[in-house]
C-alpha atoms as a PDB file:
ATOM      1  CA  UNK A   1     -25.663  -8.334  21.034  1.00  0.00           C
ATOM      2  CA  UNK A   2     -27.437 -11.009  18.501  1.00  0.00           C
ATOM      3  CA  UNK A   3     -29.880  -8.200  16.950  1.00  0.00           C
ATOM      4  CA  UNK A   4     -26.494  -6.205  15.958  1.00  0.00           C
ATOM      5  CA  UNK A   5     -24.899  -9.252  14.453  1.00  0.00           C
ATOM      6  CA  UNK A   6     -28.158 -10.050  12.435  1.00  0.00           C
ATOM      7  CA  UNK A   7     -28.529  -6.496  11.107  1.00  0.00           C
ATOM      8  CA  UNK A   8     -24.662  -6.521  10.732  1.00  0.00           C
ATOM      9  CA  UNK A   9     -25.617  -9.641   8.594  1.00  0.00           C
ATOM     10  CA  UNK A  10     -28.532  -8.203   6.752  1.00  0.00           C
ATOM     11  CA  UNK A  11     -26.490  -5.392   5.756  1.00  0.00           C
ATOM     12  CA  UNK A  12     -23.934  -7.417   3.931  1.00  0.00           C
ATOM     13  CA  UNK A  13     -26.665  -9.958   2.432  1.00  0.00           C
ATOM     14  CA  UNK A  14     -28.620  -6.817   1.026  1.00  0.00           C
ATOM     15  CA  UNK A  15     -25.194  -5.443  -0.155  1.00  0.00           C
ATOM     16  CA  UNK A  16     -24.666  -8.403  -2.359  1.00  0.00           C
ATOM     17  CA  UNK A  17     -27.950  -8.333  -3.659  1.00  0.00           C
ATOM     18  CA  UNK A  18     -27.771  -4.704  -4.532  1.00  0.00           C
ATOM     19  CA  UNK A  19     -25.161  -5.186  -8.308  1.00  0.00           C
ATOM     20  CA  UNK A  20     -26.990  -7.999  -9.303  1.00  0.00           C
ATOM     21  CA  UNK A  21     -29.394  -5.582  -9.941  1.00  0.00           C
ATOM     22  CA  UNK A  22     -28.019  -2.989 -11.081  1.00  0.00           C
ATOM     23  CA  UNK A  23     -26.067  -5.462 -13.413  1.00  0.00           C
ATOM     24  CA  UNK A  24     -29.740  -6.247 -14.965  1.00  0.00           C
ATOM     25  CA  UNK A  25     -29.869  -2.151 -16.778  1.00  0.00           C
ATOM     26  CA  UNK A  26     -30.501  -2.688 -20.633  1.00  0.00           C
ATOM     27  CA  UNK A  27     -28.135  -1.645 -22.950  1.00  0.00           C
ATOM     28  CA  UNK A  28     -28.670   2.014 -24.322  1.00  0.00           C
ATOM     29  CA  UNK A  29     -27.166   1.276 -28.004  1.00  0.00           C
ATOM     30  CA  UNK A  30     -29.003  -2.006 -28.322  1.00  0.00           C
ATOM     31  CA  UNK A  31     -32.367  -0.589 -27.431  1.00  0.00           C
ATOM     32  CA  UNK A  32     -31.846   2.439 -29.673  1.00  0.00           C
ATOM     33  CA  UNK A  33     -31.369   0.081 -32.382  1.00  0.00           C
ATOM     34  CA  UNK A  34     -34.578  -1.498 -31.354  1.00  0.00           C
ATOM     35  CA  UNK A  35     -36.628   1.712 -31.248  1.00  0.00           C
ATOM     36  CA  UNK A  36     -37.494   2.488 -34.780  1.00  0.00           C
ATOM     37  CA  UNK A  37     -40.865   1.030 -34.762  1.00  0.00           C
ATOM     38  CA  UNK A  38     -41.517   2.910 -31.257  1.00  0.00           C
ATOM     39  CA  UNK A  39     -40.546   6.171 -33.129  1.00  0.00           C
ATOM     40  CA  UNK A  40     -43.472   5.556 -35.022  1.00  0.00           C
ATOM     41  CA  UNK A  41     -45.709   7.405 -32.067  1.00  0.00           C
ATOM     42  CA  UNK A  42     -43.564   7.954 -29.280  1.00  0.00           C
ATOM     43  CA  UNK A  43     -41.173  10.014 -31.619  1.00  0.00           C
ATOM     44  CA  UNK A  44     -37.890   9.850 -33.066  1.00  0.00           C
ATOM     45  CA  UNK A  45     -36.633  11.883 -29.452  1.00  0.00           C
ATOM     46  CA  UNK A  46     -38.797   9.839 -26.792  1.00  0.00           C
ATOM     47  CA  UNK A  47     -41.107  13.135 -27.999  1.00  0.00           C
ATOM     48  CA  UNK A  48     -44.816  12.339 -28.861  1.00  0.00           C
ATOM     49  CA  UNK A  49     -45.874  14.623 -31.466  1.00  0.00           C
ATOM     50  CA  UNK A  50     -49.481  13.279 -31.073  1.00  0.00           C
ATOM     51  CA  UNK A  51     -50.850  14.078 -27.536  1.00  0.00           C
ATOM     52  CA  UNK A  52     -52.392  10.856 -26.863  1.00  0.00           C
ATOM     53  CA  UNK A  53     -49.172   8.950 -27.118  1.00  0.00           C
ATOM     54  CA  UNK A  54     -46.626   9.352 -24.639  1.00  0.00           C
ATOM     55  CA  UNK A  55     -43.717  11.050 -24.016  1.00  0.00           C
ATOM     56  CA  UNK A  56     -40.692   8.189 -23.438  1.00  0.00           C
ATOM     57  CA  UNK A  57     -38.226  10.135 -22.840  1.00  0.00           C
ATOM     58  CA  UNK A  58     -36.275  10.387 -19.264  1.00  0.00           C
ATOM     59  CA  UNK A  59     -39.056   8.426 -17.616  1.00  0.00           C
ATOM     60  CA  UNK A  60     -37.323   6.009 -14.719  1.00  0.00           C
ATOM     61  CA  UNK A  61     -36.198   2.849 -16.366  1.00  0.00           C
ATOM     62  CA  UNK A  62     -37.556   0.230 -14.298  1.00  0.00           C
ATOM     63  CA  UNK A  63     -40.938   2.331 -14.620  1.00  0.00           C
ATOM     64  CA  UNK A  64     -40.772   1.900 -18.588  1.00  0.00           C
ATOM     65  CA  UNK A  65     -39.676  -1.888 -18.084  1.00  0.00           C
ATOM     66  CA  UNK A  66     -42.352  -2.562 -15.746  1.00  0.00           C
ATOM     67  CA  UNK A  67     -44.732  -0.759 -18.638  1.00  0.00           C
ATOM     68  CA  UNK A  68     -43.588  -2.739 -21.418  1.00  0.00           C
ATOM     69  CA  UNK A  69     -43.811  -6.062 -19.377  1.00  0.00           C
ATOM     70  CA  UNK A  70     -47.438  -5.110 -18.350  1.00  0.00           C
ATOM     71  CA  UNK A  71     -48.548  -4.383 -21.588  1.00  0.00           C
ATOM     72  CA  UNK A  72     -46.805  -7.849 -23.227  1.00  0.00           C
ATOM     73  CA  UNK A  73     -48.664 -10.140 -20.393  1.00  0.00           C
ATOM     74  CA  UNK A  74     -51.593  -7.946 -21.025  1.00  0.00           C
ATOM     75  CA  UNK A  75     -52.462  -7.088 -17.737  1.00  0.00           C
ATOM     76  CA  UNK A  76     -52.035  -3.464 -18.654  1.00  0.00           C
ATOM     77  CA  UNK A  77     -55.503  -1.842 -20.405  1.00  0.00           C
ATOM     78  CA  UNK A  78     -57.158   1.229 -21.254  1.00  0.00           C
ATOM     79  CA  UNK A  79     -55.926   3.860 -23.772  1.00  0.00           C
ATOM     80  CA  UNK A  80     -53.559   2.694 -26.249  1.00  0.00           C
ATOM     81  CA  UNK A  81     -53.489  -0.958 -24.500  1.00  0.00           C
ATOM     82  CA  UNK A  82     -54.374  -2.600 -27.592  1.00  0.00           C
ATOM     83  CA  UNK A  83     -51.674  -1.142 -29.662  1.00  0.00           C
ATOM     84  CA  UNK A  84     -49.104  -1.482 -26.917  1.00  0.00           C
ATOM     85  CA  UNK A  85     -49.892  -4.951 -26.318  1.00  0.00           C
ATOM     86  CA  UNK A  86     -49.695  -5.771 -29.766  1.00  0.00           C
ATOM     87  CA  UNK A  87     -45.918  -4.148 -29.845  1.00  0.00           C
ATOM     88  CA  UNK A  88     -45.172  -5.384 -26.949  1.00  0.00           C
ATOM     89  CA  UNK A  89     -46.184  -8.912 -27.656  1.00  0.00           C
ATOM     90  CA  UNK A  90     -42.740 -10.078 -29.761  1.00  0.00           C
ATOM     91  CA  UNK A  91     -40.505  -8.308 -27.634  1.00  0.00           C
ATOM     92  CA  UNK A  92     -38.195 -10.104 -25.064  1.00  0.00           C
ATOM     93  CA  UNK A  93     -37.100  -9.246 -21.318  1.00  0.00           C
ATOM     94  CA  UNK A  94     -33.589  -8.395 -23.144  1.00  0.00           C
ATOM     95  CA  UNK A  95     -34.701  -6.107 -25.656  1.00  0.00           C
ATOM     96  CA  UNK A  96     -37.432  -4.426 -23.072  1.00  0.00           C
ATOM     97  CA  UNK A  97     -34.568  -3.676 -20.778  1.00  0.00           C
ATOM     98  CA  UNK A  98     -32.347  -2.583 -23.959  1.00  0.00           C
ATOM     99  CA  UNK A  99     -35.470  -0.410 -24.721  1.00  0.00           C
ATOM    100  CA  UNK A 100     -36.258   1.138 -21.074  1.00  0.00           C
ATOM    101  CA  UNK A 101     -32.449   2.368 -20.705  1.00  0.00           C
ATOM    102  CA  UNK A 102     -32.409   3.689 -24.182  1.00  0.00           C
ATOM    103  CA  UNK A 103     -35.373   6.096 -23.277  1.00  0.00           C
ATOM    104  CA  UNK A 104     -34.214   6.430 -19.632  1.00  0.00           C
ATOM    105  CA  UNK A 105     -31.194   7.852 -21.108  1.00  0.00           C
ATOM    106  CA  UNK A 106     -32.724  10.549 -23.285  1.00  0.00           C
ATOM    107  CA  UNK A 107     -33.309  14.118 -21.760  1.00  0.00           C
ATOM    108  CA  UNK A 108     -37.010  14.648 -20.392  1.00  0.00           C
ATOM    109  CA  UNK A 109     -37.362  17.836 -23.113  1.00  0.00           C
ATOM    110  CA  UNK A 110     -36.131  15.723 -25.975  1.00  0.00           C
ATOM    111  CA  UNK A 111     -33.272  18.692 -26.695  1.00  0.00           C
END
């Protein structure tokens, strides 16, 4: 009878936990504003013209956050590291979550 009172428990403790982070998603207007100088390679669409440089758009948004954050603490190498560190360097946890839901938000074909 205590197990089902501690998972009852669990349950409700997870529950809580579960819009604080949802409550954390970046602003979609705010990281569009932010996303000229991203443009730049990644296209004005989340759309890489170049092949080298990625395609942003409709990738998960935690996955693009967690990117960004990786290449600003520079644990993140290879490829285009060096660039992307050096953009990522000046940005804030604000404006990379502003940034990730922007692109989140923007259709995987770029149409």
């Amino acid at each position: 009878m205590k197990l089902k009172h501690y998972a009852v428990a669990g349950l409700f403790a997870l529950s809580a936990a579960v819009p604080a982070v949802s409550s954390a998603a970046g602003d979609v207007a705010a990281g569009k504003a932010k996303s000229a100088v991203c443009a730049a390679c990644h296209g004005q669409n989340g759309i890489a013209q170049i092949p080298m440089y990625a395609n942003l758009a409709g990738q998960h948004e935690q996955y693009l956050a967690s990117a960004l954050k990786a290449y600003r603490s520079k644990e993140r190498n290879g490829g285009m590291a060096a660039i992307m560190q050096g953009q990522a360097a000046g940005l804030s946890d604000e404006d990379i979550a502003n940034l990730a839901a922007y692109y989140a938000s923007l259709p995987a074909g770029g149409k």
